[in-house]
Protein backbone atom coordinates (compact mmCIF):
# COMPACT_ATOMS: atom_id res chain seq x y z
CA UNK A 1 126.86 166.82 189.79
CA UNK A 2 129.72 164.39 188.17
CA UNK A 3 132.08 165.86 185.60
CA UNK A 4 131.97 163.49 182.98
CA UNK A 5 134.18 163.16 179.60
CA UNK A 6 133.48 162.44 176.27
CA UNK A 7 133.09 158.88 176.07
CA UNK A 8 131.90 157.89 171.87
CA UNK A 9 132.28 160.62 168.66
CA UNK A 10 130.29 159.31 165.99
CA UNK A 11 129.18 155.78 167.88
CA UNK A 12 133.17 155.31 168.54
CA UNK A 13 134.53 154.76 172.09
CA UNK A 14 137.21 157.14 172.52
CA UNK A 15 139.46 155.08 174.28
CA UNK A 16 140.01 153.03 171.87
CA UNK A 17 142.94 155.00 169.80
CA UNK A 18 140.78 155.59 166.95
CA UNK A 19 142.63 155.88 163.72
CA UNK A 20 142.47 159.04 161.42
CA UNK A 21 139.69 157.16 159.47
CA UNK A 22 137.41 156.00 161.93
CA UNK A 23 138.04 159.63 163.87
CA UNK A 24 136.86 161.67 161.11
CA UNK A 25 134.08 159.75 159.27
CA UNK A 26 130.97 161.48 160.18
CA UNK A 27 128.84 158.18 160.49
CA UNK A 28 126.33 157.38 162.56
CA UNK A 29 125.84 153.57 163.29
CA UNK A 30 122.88 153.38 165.35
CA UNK A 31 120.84 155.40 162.13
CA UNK A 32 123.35 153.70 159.62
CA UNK A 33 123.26 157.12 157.87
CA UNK A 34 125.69 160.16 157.86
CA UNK A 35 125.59 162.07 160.98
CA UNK A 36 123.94 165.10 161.17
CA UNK A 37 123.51 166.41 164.39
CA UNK A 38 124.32 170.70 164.08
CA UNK A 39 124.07 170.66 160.22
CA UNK A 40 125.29 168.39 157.33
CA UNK A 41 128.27 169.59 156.63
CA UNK A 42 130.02 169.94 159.70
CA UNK A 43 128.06 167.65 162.52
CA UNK A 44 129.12 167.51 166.11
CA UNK A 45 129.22 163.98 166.42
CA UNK A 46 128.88 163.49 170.14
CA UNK A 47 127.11 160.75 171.12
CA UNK A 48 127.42 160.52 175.21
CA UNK A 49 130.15 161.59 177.74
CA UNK A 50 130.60 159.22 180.61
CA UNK A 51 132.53 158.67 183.91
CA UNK A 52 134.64 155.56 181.88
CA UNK A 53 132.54 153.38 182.96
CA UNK A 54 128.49 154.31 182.69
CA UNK A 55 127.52 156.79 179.96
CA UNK A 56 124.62 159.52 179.76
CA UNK A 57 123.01 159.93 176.41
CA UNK A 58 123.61 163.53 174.52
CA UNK A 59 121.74 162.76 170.85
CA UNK A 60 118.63 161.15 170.95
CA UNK A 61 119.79 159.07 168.23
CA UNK A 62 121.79 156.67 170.14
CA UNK A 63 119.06 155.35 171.15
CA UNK A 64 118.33 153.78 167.85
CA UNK A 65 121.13 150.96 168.65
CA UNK A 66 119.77 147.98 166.67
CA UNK A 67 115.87 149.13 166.53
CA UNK A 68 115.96 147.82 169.86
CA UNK A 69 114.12 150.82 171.46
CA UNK A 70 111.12 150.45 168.84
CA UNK A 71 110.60 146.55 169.60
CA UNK A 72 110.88 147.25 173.19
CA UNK A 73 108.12 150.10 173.13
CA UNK A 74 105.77 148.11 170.35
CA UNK A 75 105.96 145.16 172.96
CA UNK A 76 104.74 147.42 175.38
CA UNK A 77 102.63 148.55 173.61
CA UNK A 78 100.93 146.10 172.21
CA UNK A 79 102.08 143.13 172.68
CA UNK A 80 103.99 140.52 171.43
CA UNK A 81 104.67 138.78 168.14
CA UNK A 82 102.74 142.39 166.67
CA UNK A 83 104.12 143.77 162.86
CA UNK A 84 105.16 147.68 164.02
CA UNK A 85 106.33 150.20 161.69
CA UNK A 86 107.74 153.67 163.26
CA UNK A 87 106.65 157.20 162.00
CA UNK A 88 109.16 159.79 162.99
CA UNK A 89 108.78 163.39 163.58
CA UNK A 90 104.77 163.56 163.06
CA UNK A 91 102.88 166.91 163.75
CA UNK A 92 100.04 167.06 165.98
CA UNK A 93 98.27 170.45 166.64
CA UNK A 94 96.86 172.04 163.31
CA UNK A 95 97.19 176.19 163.62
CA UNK A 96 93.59 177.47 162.92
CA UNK A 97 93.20 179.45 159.93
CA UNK A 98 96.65 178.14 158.42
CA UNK A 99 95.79 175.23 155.94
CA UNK A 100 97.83 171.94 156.11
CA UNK A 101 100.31 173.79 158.99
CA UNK A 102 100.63 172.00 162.26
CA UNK A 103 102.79 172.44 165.23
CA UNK A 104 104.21 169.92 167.81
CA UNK A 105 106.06 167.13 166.81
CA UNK A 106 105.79 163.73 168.72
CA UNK A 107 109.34 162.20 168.19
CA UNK A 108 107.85 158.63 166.72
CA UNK A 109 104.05 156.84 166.22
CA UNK A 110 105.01 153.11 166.64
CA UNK A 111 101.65 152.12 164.69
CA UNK A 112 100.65 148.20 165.15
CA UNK A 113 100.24 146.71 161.47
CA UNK A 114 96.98 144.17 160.92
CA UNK A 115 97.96 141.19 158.48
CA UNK A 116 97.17 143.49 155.78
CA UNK A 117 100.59 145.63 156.70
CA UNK A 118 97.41 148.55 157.50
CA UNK A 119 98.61 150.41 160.91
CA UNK A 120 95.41 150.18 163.07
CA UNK A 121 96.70 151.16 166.02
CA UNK A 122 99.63 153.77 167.64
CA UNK A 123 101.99 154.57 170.39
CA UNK A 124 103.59 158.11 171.19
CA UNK A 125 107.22 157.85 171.88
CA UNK A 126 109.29 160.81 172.95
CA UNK A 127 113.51 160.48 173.46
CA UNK A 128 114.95 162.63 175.56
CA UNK A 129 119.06 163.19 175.57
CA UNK A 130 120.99 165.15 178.25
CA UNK A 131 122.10 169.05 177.79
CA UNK A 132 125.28 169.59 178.73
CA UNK A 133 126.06 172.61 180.48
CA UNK A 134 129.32 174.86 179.76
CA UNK A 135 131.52 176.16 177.10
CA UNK A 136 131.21 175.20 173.29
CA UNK A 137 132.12 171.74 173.27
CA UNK A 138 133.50 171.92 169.85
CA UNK A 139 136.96 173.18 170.30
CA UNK A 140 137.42 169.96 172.40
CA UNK A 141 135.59 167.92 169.61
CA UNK A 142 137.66 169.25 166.94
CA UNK A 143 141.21 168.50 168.65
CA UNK A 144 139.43 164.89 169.51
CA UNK A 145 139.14 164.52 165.66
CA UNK A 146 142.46 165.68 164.75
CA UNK A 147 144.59 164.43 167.58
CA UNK A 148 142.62 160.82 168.88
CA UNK A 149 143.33 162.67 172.65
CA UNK A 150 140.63 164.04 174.53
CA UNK A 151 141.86 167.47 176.01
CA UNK A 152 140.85 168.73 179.62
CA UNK A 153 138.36 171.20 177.74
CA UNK A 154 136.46 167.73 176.55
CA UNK A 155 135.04 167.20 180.11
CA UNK A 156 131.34 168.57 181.16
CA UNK A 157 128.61 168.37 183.59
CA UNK A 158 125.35 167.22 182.70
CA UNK A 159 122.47 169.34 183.35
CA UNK A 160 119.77 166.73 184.54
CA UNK A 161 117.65 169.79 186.26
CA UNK A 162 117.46 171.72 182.71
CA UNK A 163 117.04 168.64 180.62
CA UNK A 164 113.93 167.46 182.43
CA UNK A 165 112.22 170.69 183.75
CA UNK A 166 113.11 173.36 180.67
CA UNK A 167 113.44 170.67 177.78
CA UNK A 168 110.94 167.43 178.30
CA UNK A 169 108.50 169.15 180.97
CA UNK A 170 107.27 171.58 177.98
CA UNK A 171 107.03 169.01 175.00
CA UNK A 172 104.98 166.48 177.35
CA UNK A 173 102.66 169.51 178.30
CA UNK A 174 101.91 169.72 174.92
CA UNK A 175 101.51 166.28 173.93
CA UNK A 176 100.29 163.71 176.79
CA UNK A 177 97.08 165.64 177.27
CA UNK A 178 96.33 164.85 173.52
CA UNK A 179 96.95 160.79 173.49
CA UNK A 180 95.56 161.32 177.41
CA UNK A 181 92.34 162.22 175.79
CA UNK A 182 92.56 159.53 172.79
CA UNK A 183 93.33 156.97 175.68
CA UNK A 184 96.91 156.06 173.84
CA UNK A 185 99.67 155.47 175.55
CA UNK A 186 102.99 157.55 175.91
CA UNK A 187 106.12 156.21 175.78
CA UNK A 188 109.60 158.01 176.96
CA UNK A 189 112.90 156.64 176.83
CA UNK A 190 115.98 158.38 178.62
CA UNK A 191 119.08 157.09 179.96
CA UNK A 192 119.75 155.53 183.05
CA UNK A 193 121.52 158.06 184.43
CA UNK A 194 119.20 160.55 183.55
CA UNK A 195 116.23 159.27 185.07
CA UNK A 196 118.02 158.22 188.55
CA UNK A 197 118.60 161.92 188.97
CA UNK A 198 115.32 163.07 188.87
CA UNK A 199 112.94 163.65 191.46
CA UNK A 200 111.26 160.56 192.38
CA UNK A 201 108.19 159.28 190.41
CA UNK A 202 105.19 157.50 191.60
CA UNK A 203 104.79 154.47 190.08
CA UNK A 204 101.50 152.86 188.70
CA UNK A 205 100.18 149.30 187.14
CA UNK A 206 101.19 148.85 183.82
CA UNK A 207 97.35 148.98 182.61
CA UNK A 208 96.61 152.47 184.61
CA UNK A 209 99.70 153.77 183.34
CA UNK A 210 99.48 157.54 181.02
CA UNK A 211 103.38 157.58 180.62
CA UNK A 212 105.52 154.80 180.54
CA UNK A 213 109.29 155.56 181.26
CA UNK A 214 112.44 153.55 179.75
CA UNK A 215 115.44 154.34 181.27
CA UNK A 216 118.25 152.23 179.49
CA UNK A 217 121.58 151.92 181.00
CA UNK A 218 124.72 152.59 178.43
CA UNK A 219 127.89 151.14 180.01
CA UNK A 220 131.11 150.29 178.83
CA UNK A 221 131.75 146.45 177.67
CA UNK A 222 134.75 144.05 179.04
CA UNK A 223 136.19 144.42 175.42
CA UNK A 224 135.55 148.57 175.32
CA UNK A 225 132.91 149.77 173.19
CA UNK A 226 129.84 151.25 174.71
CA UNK A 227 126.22 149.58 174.76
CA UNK A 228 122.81 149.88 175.69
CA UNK A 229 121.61 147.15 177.55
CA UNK A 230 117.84 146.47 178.47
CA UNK A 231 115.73 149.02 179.91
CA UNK A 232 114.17 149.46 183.34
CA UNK A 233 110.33 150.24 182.91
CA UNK A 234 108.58 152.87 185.14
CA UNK A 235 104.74 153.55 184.48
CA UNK A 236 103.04 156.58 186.02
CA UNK A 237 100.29 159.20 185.58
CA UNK A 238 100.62 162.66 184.22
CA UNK A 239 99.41 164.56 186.98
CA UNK A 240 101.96 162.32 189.20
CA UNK A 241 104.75 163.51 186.60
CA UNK A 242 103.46 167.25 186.24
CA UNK A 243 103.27 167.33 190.34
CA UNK A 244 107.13 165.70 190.71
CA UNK A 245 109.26 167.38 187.58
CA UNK A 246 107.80 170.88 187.89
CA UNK A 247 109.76 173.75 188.64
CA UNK A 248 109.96 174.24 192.24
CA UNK A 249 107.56 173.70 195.07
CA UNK A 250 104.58 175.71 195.75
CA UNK A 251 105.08 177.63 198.94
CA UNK A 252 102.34 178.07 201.48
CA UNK A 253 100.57 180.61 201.31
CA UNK A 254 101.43 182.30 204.45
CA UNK A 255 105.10 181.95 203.64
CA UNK A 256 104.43 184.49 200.82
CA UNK A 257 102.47 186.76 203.69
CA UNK A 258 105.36 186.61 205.99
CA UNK A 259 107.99 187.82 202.89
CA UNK A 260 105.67 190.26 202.21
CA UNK A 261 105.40 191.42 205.82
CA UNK A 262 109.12 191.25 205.87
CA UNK A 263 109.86 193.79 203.20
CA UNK A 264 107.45 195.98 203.78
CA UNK A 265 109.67 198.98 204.92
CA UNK A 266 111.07 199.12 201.36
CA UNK A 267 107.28 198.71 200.10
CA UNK A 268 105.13 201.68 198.16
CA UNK A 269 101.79 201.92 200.09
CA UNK A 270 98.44 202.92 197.80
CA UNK A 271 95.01 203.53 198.18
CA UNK A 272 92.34 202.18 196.38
């Protein structure tokens, strides 16, 4: 797995000898709102490390360059020339017995508006950024801000494995079955990078299609600056995804027989 560096603090490319100013302004530009990732008052504004050149995502908000990611997915789907409008954060599941409390979040409903601006229609749509693995990044984030220089601490290795199998894998589990059984489709956007390292996924036509992937590619312009560019489009069925990002294989069952076989002189013997 690449070692990659931190490649844009708040939306900024760090190569670019970032004044004080720009450093230390805890903005986001792809929300055009302060940044907030880890708390208010003190956010760790890391959007994505990189190898210099192509960049992996680590706050789903980057995603959010210039709405682009909600037009692509409302064109998906439902077409084009459609009025959208974007609910964030909605709760799913009500807890029985607990009035007005619900559980599981779907990132965003992209509803389709009738000429009447009434939604009639909706879209799940889960982002999914890339853990890093290691150390507290924030020493290294904090001598970024007060220094412009990225330090040998600032450099990490993405954890596809953990991002996909202990972080998405549970939040589709809850989710798909639910628009599965409304017949709705499910949208979910990663980075390029991201989705080229997992295991490979069987592709479907667009109209048989339960999950449709976006995998958007972040690289670094000929005048610096990283951006997202259009996304590659992968639709597939659940089962197809639960079968290829689960955790491990299922061995055979005589495998397990044979291991059992094997350490059976360390083995308590009972009677029933």
């Amino acid at each position: 797995m690449a070692v990659l560096q931190i490649s844009e603090v708040f939306g900024n490319d760090t190569s670019q000898n970032l004044n004080v100013e720009i450093r230390r302004k805890p903005w986001c530009p792809f929300r055009i709102s302060p940044c907030t990732k880890q708390g208010k008052t003190n956010p760790l504004g890391i959007s994505s490390y990189s190898d210099g050149n192509r960049a992996t995502c680590v706050c789903p908000v980057r995603f959010q360059e210039g709405g682009n990611l909600f037009i692509d997915v409302g064109r998906l789907a439902f077409g084009q020339n459609e009025k959208i409008t974007v609910a964030p954060e909605t709760r799913l599941l009500r807890i029985p017995g607990k009035k007005n409390k619900k559980i599981g979040k779907v990132d965003y409903l992209v509803a389709r508006l009738d000429a009447n601006g009434k939604p009639v229609d909706f879209a799940a749509l889960e982002v999914q950024a890339v853990y890093i693995s290691g150390n507290s990044i924030r020493p290294a984030f904090d001598h970024f801000l007060a220094t412009g220089e990225l330090s040998e601490d600032s450099k990490r290795r993405p954890d596809f494995r953990s991002s996909a199998q202990k972080r998405l894998m549970p939040q589709l589990a809850l989710k798909v079955p639910i628009f599965r059984r409304w017949g709705k489709k499910f949208f979910v956007a990663v980075d390029a990078a991201f989705f080229d390292a997992l295991p490979p996924l069987k592709t479907v036509s667009p109209d048989n299609a339960e999950i449709t992937w976006l995998a958007y590619p972040f690289a670094r312009g000929s005048q610096g600056g990283f951006s997202m560019g259009k996304p590659a489009i992968y639709h597939t069925l659940w089962d197809d995804v639960l079968a290829s990002l689960r955790e491990g294989e299922a061995p055979e069952r005589s495998e397990l027989l044979d291991e059992i076989a094997a350490r059976m002189p360390n083995l308590s013997v009972y009677s029933t």
